[in-house]
Protein backbone atom coordinates (compact mmCIF):
# COMPACT_ATOMS: atom_id res chain seq x y z
CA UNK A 1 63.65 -2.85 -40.89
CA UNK A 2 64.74 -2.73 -37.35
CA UNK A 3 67.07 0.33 -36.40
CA UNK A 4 70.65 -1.02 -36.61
CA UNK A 5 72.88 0.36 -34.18
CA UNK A 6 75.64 3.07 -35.25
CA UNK A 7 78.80 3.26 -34.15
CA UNK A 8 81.23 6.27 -35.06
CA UNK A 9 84.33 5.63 -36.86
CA UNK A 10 87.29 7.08 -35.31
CA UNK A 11 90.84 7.94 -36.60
CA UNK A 12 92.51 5.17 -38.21
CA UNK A 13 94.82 3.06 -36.87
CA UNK A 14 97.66 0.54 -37.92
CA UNK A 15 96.80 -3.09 -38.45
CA UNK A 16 99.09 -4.37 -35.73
CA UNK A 17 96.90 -2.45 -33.13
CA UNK A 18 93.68 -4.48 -34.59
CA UNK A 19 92.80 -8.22 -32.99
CA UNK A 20 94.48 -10.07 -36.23
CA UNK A 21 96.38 -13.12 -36.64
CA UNK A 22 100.01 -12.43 -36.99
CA UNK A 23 100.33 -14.28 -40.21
CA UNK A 24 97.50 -11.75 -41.61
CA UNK A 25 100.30 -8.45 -40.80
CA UNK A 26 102.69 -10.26 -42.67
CA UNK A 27 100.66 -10.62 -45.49
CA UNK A 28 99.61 -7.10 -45.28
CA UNK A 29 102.90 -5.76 -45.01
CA UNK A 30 104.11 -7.75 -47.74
CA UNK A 31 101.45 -5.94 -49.43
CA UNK A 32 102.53 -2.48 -48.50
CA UNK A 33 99.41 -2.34 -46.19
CA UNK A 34 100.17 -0.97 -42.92
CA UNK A 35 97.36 1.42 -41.80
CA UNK A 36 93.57 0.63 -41.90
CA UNK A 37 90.98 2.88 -44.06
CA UNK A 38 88.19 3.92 -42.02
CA UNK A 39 85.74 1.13 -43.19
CA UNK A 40 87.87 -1.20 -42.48
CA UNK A 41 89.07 -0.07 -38.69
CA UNK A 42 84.60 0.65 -37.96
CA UNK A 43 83.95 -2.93 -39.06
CA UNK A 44 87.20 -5.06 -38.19
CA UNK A 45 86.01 -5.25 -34.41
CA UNK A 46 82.52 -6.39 -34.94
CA UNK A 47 83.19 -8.88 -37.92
CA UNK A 48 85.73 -10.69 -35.88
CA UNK A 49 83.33 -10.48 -33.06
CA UNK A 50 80.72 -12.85 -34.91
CA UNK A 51 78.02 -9.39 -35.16
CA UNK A 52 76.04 -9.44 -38.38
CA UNK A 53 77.19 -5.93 -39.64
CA UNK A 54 75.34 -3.80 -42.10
CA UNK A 55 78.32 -1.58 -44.26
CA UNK A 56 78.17 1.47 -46.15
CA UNK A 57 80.77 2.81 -47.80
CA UNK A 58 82.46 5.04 -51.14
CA UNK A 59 83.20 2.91 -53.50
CA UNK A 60 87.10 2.26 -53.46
CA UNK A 61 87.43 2.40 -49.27
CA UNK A 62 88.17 -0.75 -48.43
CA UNK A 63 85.37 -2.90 -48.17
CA UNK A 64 86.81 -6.10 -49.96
CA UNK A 65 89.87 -6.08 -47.95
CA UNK A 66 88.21 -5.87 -44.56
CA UNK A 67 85.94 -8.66 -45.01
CA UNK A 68 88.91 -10.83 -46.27
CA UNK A 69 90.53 -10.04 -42.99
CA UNK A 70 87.44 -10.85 -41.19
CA UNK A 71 86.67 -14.26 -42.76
CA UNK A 72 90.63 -15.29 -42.56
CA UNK A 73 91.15 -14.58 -38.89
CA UNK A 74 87.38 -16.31 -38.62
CA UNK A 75 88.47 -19.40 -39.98
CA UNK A 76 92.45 -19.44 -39.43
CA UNK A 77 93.72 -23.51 -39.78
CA UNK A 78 90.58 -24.52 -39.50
CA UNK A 79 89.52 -27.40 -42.05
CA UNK A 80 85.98 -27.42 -43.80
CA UNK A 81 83.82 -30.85 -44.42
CA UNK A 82 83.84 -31.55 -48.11
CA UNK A 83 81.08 -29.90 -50.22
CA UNK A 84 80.69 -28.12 -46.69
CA UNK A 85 82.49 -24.69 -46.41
CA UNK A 86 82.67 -22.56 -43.59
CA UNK A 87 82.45 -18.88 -45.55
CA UNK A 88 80.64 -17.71 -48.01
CA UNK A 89 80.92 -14.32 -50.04
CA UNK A 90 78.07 -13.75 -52.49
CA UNK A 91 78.58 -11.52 -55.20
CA UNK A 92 76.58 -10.23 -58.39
CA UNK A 93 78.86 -10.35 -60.94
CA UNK A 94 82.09 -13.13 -62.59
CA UNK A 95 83.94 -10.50 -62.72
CA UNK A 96 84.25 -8.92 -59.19
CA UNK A 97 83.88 -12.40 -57.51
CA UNK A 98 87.13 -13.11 -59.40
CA UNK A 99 88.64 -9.84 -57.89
CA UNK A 100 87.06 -10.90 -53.99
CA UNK A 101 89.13 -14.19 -54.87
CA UNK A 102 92.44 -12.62 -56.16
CA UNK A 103 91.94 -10.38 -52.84
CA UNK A 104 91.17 -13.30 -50.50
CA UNK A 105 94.13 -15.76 -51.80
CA UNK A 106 97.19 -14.41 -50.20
CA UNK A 107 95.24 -13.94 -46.74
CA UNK A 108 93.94 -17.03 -46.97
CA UNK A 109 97.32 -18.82 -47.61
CA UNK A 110 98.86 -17.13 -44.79
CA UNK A 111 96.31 -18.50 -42.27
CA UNK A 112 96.24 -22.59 -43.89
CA UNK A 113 92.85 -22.16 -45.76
CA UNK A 114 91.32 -22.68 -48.86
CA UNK A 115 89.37 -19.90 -51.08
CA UNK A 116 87.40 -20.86 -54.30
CA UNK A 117 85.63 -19.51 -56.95
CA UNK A 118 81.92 -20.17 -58.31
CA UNK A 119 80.98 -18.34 -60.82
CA UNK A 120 78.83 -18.97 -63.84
CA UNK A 121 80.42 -18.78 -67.07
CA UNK A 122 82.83 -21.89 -65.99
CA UNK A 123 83.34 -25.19 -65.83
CA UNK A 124 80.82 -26.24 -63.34
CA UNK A 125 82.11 -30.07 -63.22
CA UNK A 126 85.97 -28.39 -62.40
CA UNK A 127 84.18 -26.82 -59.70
CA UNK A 128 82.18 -29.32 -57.97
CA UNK A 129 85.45 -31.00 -57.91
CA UNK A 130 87.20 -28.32 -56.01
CA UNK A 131 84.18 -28.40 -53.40
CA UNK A 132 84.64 -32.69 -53.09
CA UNK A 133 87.84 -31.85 -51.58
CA UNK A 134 87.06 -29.24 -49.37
CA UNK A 135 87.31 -25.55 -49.17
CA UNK A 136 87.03 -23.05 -46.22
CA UNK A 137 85.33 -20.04 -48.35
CA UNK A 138 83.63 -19.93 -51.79
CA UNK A 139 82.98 -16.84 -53.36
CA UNK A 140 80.04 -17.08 -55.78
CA UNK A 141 77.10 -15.81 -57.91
CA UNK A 142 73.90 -16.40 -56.79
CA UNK A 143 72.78 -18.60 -59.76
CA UNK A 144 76.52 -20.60 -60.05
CA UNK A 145 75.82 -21.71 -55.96
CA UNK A 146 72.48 -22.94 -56.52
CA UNK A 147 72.88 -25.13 -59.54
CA UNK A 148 75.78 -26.23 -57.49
CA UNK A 149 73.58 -27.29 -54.60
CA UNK A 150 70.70 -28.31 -56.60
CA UNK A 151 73.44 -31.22 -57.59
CA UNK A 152 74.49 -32.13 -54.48
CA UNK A 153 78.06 -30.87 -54.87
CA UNK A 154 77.65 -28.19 -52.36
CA UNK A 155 75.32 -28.12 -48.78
CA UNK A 156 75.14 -24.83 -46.69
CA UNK A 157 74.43 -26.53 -43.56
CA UNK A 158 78.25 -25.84 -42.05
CA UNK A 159 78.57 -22.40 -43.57
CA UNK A 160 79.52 -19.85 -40.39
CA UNK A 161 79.85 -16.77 -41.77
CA UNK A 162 77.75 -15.07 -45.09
CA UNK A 163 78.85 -11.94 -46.57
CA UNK A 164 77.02 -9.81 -49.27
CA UNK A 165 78.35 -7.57 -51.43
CA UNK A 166 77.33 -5.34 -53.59
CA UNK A 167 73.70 -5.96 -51.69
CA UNK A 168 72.25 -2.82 -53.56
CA UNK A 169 73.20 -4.26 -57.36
CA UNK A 170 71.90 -7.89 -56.20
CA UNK A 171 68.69 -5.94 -55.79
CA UNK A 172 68.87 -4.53 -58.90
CA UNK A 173 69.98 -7.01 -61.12
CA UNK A 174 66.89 -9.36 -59.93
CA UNK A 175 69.33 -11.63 -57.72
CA UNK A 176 67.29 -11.11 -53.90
CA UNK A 177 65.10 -14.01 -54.47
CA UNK A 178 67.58 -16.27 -55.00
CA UNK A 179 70.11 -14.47 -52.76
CA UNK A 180 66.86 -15.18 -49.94
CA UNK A 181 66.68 -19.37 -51.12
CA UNK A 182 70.25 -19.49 -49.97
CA UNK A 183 70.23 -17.43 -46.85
CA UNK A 184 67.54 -20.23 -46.03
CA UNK A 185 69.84 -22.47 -46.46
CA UNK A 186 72.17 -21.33 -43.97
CA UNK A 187 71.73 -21.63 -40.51
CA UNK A 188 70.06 -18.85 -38.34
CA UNK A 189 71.75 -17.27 -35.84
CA UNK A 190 74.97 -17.52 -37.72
CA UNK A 191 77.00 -14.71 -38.97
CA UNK A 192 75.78 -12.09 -41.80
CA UNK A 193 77.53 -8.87 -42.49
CA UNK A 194 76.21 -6.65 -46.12
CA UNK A 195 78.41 -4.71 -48.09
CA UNK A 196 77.98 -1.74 -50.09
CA UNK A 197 78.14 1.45 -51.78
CA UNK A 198 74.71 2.52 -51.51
CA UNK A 199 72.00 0.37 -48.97
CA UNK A 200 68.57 1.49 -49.60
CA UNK A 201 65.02 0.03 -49.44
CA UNK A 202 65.47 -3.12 -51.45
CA UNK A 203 67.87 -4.54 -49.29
CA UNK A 204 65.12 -4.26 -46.03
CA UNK A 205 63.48 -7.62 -46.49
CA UNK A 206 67.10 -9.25 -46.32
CA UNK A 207 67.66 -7.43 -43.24
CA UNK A 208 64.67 -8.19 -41.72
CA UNK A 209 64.83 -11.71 -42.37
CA UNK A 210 67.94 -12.75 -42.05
CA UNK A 211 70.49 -10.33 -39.78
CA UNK A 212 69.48 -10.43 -36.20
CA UNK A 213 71.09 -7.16 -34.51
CA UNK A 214 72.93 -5.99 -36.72
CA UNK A 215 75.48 -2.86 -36.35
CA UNK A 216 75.67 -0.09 -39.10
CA UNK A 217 78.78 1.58 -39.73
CA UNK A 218 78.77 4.29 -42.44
CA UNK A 219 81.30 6.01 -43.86
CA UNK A 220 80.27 8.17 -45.94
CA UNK A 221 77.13 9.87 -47.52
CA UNK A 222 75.98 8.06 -51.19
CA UNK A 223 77.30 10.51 -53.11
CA UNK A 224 80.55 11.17 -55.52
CA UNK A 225 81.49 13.99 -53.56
CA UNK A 226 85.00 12.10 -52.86
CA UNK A 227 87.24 14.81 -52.27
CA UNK A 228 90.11 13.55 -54.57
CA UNK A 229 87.69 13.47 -57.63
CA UNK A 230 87.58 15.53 -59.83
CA UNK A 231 84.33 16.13 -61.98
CA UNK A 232 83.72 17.71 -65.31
CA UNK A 233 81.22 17.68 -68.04
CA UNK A 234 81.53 18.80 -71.19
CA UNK A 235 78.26 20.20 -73.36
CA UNK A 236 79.61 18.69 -76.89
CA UNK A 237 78.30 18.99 -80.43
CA UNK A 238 77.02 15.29 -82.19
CA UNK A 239 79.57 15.87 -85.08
CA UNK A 240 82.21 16.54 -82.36
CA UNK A 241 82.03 13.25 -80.12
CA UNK A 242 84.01 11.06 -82.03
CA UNK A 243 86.98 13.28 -81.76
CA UNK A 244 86.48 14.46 -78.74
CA UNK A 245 86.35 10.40 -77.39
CA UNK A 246 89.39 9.61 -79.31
CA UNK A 247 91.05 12.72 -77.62
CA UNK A 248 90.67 12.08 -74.18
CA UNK A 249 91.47 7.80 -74.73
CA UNK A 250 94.93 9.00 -76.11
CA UNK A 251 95.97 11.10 -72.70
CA UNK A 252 98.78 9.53 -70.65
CA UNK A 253 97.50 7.18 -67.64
CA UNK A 254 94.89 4.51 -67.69
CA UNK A 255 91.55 5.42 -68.23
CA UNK A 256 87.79 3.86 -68.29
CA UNK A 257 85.62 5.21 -70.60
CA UNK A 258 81.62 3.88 -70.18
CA UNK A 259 79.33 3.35 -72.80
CA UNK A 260 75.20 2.43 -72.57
CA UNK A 261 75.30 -0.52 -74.80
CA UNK A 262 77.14 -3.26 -75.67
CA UNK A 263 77.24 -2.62 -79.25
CA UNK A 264 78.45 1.30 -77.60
CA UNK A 265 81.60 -0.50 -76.20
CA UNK A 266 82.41 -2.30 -79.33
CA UNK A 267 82.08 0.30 -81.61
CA UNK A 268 84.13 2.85 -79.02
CA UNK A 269 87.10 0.75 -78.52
CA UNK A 270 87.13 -0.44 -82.69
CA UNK A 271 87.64 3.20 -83.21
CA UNK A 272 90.24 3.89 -80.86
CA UNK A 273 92.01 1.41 -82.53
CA UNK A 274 91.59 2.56 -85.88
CA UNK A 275 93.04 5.99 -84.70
CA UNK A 276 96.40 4.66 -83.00
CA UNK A 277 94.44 4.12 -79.59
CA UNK A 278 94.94 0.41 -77.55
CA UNK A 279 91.71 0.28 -76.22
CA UNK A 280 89.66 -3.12 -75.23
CA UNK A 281 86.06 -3.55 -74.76
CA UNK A 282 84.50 -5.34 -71.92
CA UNK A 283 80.70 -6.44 -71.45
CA UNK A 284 78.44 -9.03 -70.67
CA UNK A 285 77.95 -10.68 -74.24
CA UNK A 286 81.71 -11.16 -74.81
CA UNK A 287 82.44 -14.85 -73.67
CA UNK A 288 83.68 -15.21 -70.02
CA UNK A 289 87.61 -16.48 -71.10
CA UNK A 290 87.71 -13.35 -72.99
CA UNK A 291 86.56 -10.73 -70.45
CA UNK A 292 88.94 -12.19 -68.00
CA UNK A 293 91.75 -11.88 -70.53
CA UNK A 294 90.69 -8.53 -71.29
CA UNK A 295 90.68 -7.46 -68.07
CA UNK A 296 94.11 -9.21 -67.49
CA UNK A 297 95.49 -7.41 -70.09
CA UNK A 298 94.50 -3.91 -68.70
CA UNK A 299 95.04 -4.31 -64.88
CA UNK A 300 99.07 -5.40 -66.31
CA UNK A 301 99.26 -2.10 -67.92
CA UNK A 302 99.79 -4.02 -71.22
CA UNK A 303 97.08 -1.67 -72.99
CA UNK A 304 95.96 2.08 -71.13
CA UNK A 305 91.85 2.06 -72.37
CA UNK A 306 89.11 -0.10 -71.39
CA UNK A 307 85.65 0.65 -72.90
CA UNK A 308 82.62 -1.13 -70.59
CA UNK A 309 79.12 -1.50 -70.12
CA UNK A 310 78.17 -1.13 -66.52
CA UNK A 311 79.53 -4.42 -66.39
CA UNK A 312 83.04 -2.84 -65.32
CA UNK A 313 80.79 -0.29 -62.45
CA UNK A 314 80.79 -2.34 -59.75
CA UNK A 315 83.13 -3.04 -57.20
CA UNK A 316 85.90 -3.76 -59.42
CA UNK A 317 89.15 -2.47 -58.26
CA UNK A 318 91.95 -1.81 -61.14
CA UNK A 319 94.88 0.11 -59.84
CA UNK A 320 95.53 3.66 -61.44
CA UNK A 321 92.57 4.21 -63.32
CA UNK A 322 93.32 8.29 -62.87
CA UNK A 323 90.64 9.16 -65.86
CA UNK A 324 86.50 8.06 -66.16
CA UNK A 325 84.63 9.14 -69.06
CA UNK A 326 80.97 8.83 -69.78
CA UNK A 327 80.65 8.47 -72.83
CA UNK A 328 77.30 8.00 -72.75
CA UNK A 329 75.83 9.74 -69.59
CA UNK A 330 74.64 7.85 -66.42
CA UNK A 331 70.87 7.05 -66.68
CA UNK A 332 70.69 7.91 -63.04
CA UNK A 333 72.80 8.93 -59.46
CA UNK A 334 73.72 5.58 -58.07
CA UNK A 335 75.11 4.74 -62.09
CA UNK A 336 77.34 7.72 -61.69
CA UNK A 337 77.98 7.42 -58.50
CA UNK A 338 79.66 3.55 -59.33
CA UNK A 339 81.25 4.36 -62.83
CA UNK A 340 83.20 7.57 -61.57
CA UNK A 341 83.92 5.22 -57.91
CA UNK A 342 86.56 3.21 -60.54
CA UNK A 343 88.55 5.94 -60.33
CA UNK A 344 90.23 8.17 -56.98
CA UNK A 345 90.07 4.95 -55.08
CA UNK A 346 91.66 5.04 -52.06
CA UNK A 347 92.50 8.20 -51.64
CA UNK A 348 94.49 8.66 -55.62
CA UNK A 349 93.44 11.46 -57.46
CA UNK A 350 90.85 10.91 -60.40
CA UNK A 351 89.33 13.10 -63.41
CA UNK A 352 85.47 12.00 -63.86
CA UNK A 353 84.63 13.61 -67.48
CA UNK A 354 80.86 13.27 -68.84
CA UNK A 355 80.32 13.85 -72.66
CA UNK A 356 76.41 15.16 -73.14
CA UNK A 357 75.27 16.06 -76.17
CA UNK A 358 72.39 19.15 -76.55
CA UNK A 359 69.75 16.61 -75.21
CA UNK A 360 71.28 15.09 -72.44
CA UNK A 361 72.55 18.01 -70.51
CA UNK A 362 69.53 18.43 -68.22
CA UNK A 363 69.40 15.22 -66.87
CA UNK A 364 73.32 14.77 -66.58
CA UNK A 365 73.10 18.52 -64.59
CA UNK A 366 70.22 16.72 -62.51
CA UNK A 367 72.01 13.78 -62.00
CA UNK A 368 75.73 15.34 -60.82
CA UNK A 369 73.49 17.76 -58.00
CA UNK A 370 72.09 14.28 -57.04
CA UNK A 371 75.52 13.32 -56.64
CA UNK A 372 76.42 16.18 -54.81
CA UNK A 373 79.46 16.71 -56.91
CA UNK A 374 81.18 19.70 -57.69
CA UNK A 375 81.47 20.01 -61.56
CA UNK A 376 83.12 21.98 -64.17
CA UNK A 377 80.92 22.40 -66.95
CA UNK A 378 82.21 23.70 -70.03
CA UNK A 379 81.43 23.95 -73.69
CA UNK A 380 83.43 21.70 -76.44
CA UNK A 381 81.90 22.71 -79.72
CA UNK A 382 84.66 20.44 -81.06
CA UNK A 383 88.00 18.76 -79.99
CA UNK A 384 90.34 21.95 -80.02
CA UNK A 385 88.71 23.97 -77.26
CA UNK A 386 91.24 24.50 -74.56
CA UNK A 387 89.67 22.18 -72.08
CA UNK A 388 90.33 19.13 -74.01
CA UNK A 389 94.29 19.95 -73.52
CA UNK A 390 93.81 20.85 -70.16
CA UNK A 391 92.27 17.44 -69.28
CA UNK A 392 95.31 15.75 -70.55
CA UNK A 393 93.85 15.38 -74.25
CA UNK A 394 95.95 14.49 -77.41
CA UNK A 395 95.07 14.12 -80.87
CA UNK A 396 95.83 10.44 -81.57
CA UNK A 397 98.62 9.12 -84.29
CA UNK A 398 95.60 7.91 -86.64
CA UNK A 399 97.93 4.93 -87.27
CA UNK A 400 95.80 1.64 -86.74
CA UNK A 401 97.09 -0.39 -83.52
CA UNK A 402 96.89 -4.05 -82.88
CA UNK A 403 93.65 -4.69 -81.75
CA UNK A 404 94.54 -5.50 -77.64
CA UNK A 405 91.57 -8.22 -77.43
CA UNK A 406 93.65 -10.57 -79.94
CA UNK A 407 96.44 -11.32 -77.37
CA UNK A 408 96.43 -13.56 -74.43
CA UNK A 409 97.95 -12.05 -71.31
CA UNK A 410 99.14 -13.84 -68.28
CA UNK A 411 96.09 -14.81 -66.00
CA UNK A 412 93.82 -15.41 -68.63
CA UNK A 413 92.58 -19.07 -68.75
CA UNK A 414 94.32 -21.50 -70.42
CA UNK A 415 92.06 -22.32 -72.59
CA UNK A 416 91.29 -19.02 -74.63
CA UNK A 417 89.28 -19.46 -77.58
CA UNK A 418 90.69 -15.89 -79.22
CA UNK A 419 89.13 -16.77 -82.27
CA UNK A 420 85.75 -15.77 -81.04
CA UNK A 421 86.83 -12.62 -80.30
CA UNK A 422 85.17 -9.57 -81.62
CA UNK A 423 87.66 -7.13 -82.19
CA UNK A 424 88.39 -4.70 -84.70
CA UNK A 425 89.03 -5.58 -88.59
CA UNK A 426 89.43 -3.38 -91.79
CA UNK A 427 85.51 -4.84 -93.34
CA UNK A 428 83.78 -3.68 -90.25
CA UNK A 429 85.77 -0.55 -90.78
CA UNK A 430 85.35 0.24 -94.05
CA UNK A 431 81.49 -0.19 -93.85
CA UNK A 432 81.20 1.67 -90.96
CA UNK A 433 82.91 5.10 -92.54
CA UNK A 434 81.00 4.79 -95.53
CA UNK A 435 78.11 4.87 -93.24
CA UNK A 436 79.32 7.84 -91.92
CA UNK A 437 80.17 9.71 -95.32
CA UNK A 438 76.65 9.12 -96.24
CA UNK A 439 74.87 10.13 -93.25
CA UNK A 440 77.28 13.36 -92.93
CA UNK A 441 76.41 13.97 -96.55
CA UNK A 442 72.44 13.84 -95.43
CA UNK A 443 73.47 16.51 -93.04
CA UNK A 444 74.81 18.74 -95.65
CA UNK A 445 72.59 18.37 -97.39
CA UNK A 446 69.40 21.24 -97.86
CA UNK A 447 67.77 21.00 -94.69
CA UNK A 448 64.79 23.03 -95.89
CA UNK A 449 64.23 21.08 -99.47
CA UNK A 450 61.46 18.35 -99.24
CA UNK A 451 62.69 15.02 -100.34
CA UNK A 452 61.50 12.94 -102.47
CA UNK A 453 59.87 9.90 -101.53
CA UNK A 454 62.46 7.38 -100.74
CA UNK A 455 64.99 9.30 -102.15
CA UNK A 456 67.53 8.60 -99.45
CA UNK A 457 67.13 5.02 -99.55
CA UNK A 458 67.73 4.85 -103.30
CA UNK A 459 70.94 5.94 -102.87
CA UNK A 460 72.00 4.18 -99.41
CA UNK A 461 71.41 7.09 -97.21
CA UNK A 462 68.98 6.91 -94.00
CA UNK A 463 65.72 8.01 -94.48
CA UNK A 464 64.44 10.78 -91.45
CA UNK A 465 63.91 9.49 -88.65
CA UNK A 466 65.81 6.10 -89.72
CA UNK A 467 68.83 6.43 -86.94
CA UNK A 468 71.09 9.46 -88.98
CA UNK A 469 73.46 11.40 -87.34
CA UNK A 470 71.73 11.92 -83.83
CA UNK A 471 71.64 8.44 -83.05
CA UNK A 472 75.51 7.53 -84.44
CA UNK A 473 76.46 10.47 -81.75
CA UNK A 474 75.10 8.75 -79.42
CA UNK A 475 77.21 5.50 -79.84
CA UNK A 476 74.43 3.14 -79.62
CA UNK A 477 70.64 2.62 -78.51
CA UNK A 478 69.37 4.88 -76.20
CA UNK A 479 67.76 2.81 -73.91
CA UNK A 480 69.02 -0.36 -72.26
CA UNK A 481 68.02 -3.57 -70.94
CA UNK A 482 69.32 -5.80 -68.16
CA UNK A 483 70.54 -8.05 -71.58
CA UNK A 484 73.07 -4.92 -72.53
CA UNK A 485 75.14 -5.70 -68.97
C-alpha cells in the first residue's frame, strides 16, 4: 500500500471558521452543532478539496457527520442525471445505511439535493423508482447497488465522489469483492475517501487500487481506551447470570446488552420481559420492517433495553446509551472495541460491563489488555455483591411487561407485518423454566453417583454432555457463524 500522507489534527474549531455553505451552519446550529470534533475539523479541508482521504477514528467521533458535510457542500444545488447520482456512500449493513441517511437528510435539504436509500431487505422496484427520477447521493449495501445496476436502474458512470464506511467490517463480512466490482464502475481519478474505526491489512488492495494519493488522518489509536469509558468485568458464577443480566437491564438509563447468537438475543430480552424488564431484541434473522421498528422504538426512549447480535456493533449511533454489557464476551479486540464504542460517544460518559463465566475469563483478560483498557475486575458469585448496586443494578419487579417488539413506533414502515414477530409469550415461557427446573435438579443432584444408562432421558432431564447447565449459562451456542449476524 503506498504511504498515505499524515497530517496532524489540531485544536478544534467552530463550523463557521470551516469552508461550508452557509445553509450547512444553519442546519448545524439548528442541530445544536456548533464546534467540530477532531475527525471532523482533520478531514473537512481535504474532503471538500476533492483528496481521496483514508480516516481512522474511535467509534462515536464524528465520522458520519463529516462526510455528510463533505458530500453536501460537494454537490450543493446541483442536479444528478436520472439513474445517475453524483455520491455514493457504501455501507455494510440496513441498519447503519439507514442511520448515514437519517444523518444526511437535513444537510442535504438545506443545500437543494436529494439523498436515498438502497438497502436490501426492501422494496427494490420502490427503489429503482426513486433512482428514475434522480437523486444526488445513494447510500447503499454492496449487494442492494449491484442488483440495482445489474437491472439497469442505476449506472455509476456520473458518480463524483465514493465514500466507504465501515471499510474494516466490509472486509470482514466478505463484501471487498463486490465493494471492488463497483469501484470499477466508477470513474478513476474521481474522489474516494474510507471510513473507519479500525483500517488494517484487508483494506490494502482497495487502497492500492482504487485511491490515488490519498491523505491519512488518525485520531486515535484502535483501542477502547476512550477516556470517558468506563470498563468493568465481572468473574460470575453459571447459576448466577441470569440474575445478574436481569439486574443490570433494570438500572435507570438506556442500555445495550450483546449477546453471541441470535437465539442469545431472543432468549435475553424474553426474560427481561418476564421479570418486569422492556427489553427488545435486534438481529439479522428478525425481518427488516421489524428491526427498523425495533430500533425506532428504542432510539424514542419508548423502551430503555436493546439486546443485539453484533448486528447493533457497528457504526450505529443511538443517543444516551450510558450502559454496554457483554453478555456473552467479545470473541476478539476489534468486537470489543465496536460493542463498548455504542456507548461514551462523543465525549458522554459510558459503563462497559463484561459478564465471564469461570471459562471465559482468560481470554476476556486477554482481550481488554488488547484493548488497552483500564478495567475493574471483580468477583459476582451472585447478584447481591456490592458491585452490582454500585453499577446502577436493581432487582427487577418480576411483574411480566408488554413485550416492546409488539408495538409499532413512529418511523417504522408502514407496512409492519407485527404478526411475524418473535417476541415473548407465556408457552415459550413455561417450557423454558421447566427446562430449567430439570437441569438445576441434574445439578443437585449426586455428582459422584454413576447414572444409569439413560436415566436422565427417561425422565426429561439432559443426559452429560447433552447442553445442561454450562451451556444455558452461556445464553446460546458458543461459536458463531456469519448466519448468527
Amino acid at each position: 500500500m503506498p504511504k498515505a500522507r499524515r497530517r496532524s489534527a489540531h485544536r478544534s474549531e467552530r463550523f463557521e471558521e470551516m469552508a461550508l455553505p452557509e445553509e450547512l451552519l444553519v442546519a448545524l446550529e439548528e442541530q445544536g452543532l456548533v464546534r467540530a470534533f477532531e475527525i471532523q475539523e482533520a478531514i473537512l479541508p481535504d474532503a471538500l478539496a476533492g483528496r481521496d482521504v483514508l480516516a481512522r477514528a474511535e467509534t462515536g467521533s464524528g465520522k458520519t457527520l463529516a462526510f455528510a458535510l463533505a458530500l453536501t457542500a460537494r454537490f450543493r444545488g446541483r442536479r444528478a442525471h436520472r439513474r445517475r447520482p453524483l455520491g455514493v456512500v457504501l455501507v455494510p449493513t440496513r441498519e447503519l445505511a439507514v442511520q448515514v441517511v437519517d444523518t444526511l437528510h437535513p444537510f442535504a435539504r438545506a443545500v437543494g439535493i436529494r439523498a436515498q436509500l438502497v438497502s436490501g431487505g426492501m422494496n427494490i422496484d420502490k427503489q429503482a423508482e426513486a433512482l428514475a427520477r434522480g437523486v444526488e447521493i445513494i447510500v447503499a449495501t454492496p449487494g442492494r447497488l449491484l442488483d440495482l445496476a445489474e437491472r439497469g436502474d442505476l449506472m455509476l458512470d456520473r458518480v463524483e465522489s465514493t465514500v466507504i464506511d465501515e471499510a474494516d467490517h466490509m472486509a470482514d463480512l466478505g463484501f471487498l469483492p463486490d465493494v471492488a466490482t463497483i469501484l470499477q464502475a466508477v470513474p478513476m481519478g474521481t474522489q474516494k475517501m474510507l471510513f473507519s474505526a479500525t483500517l488494517d491489512g484487508k483494506v490494502e488492495e482497495i487502497v492500492d487500487r482504487f485511491l490515488v494519493d490519498p491523505v491519512s488522518h488518525e485520531t486515535a489509536p484502535v483501542a477502547a481506551a476512550v477516556r470517558t469509558m468506563h470498563h468493568h468485568v465481572l468473574a460470575i458464577a453459571p447459576s448466577a447470570k441470569r440474575e445478574i443480566t436481569a439486574r443490570l437491564a433494570a438500572r435507570r438509563g438506556r442500555t445495550l446488552l450483546f449477546t453471541r447468537t441470535q437465539l442469545g438475543a431472543e432468549r435475553v430480552a424474553q426474560e427481561l420481559v418476564e421479570v418486569g424488564v422492556a427489553a427488545a431484541a435486534l438481529h439479522g434473522a428478525k425481518q427488516q420492517g421489524l428491526r427498523t421498528n425495533v430500533l425506532a422504538g428504542f432510539r424514542q426512549g419508548a423502551f430503555p433495553v436493546l439486546v443485539a447480535t453484533d448486528v447493533a456493533a457497528r457504526g450505529l449511533h443511538i443517543d444516551d446509551v450510558t450502559m454496554v454489557v457483554h453478555v456473552d464476551p467479545a470473541e476478539d479486540v476489534k468486537e470489543y472495541v465496536h460493542r463498548s464504542g455504542r456507548t461514551a460517544r462523543a465525549g458522554a460518559e459510558g459503563t462497559v460491563v463484561t459478564l465471564a463465566l469461570p471459562h471465559q475469563t482468560g481470554a476476556t483478560r486477554r482481550i481488554v489488555d488488547e484493548a488497552a483498557a483500564e478495567v475493574a475486575w471483580d468477583e459476582a458469585p451472585d447478584a447481591d455483591v456490592d458491585v452490582i448496586a454500585a453499577l446502577g443494578g436493581r432487582r427487577p419487579s418480576g411483574e411480566p411487561v408488554d413485550d416492546p417488539a409488539a408495538t409499532k413506533y413512529k418511523g417504522a414502515p408502514r407496512k409492519l407485518d407485527l404478526s411475524r414477530a418473535d417476541g415473548a409469550n407465556a408457552r415459550r415461557a413455561a417450557e423454558r423454566r421447566l427446562n430449567e427446573e430439570l437441569r438445576a435438579g441434574w445439578d443437585e443432584g449426586d455428582a459422584t453417583a454413576t447414572p444409569r444408562r439413560g436415566a436422565g432421558r427417561g425422565r426429561g432431564r439432559p443426559a452429560r454432555g447433552s447442553g445442561g447447565s454450562t451451556r444455558r449459562a452461556g445464553h446460546g451456542p458458543r461459536r458463531r457463524g456469519k448466519g448468527t449476524r
